[in-house]
C-alpha atoms as a PDB file:
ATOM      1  CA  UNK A   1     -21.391   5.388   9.414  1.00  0.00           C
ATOM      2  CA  UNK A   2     -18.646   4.865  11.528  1.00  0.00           C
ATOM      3  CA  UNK A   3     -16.089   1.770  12.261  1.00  0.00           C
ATOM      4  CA  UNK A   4     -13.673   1.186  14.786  1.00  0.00           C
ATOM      5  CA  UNK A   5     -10.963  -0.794  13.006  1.00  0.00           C
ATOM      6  CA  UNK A   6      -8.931  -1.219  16.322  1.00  0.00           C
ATOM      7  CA  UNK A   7     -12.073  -4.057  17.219  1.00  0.00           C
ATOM      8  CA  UNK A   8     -11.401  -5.501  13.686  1.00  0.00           C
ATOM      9  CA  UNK A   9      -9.087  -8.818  13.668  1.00  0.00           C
ATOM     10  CA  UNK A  10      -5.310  -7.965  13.072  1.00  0.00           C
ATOM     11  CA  UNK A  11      -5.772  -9.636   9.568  1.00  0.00           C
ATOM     12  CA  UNK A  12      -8.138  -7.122   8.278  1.00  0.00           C
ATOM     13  CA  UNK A  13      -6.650  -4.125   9.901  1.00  0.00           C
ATOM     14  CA  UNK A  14      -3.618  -5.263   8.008  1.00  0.00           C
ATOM     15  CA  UNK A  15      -5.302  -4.722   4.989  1.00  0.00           C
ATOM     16  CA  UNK A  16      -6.413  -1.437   5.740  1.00  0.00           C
ATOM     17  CA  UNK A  17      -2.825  -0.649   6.427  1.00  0.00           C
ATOM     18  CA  UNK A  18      -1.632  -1.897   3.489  1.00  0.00           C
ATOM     19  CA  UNK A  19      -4.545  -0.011   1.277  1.00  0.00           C
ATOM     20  CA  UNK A  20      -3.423   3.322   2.688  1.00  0.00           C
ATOM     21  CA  UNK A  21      -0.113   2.564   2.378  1.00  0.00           C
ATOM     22  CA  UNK A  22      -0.634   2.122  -1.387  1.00  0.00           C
ATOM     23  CA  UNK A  23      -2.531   4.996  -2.160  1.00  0.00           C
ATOM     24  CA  UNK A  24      -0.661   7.093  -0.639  1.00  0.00           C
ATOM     25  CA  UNK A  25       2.565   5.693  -2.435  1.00  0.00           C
ATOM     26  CA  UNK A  26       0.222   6.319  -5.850  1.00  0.00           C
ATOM     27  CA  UNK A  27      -0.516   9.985  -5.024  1.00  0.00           C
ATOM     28  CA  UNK A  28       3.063  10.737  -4.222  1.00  0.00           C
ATOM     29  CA  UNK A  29       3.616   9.206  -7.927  1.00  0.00           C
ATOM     30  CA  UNK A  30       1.010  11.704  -9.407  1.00  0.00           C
ATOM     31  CA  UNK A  31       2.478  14.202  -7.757  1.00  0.00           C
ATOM     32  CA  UNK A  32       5.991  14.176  -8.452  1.00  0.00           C
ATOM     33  CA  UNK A  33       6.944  13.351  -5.006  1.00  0.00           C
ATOM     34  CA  UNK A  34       8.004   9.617  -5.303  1.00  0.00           C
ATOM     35  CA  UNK A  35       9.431   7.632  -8.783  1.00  0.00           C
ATOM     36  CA  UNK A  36       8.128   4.318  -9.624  1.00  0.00           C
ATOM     37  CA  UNK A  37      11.515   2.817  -9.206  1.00  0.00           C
ATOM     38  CA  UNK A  38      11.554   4.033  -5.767  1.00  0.00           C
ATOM     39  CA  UNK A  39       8.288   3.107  -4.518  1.00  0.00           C
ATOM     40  CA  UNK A  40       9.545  -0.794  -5.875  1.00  0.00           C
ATOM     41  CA  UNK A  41      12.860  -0.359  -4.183  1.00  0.00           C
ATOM     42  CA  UNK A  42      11.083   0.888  -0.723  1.00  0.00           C
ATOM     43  CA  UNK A  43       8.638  -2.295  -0.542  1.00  0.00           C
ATOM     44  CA  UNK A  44      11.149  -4.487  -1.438  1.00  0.00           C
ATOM     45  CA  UNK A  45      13.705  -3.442   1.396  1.00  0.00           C
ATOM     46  CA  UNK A  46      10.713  -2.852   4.073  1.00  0.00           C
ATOM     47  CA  UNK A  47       8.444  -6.175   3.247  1.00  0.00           C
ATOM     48  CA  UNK A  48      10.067  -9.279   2.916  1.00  0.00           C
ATOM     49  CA  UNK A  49       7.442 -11.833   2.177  1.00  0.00           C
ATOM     50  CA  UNK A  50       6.973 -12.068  -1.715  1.00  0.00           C
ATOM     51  CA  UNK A  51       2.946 -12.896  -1.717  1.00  0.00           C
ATOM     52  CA  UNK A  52       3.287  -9.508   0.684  1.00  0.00           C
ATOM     53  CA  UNK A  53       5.012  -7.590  -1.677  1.00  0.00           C
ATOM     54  CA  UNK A  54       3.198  -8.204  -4.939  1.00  0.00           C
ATOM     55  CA  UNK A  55      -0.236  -7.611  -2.859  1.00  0.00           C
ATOM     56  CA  UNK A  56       1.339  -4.048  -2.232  1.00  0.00           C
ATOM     57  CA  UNK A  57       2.111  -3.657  -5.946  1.00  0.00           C
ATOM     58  CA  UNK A  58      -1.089  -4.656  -7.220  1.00  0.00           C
ATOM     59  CA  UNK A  59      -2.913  -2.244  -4.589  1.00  0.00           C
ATOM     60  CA  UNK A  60      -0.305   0.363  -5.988  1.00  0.00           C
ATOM     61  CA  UNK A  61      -1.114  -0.077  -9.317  1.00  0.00           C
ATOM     62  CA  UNK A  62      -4.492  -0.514  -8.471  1.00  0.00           C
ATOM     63  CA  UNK A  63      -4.680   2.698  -7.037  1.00  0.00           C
ATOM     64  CA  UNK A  64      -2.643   4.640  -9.742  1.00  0.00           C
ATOM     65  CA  UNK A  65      -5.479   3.459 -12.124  1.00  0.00           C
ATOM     66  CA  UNK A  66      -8.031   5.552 -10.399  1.00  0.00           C
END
């Protein structure tokens, strides 16, 4: 099954964005290529909304978990 996100509404590819983002900042954490303290400090300086930012940490978080 295939989807073409670019049809989705800007809202949910947003999310899907934000997702990848996230795991991607957790495997660079299990492997050694990113700190905890600087994955914080990089979505703090490039995301300014607060509800924003703690969405990204949970998703991080969530993602280290698996």
């Amino acid at each position: 099954m295939s989807y073409n996100i670019a049809t989705m509404p800007q809202k949910e590819q947003d999310a899907i964005q934000h997702d990848l983002m996230a795991s991607f900042w957790a495997y660079k954490e299990k492997r050694g290529l990113m700190s905890r303290p600087e994955i914080i400090k990089y979505i703090h300086q490039h995301f300014l909304e607060a509800d924003l930012q703690q969405h990204l940490m949970d998703r991080y978080e969530y993602f280290k978990s698996v």
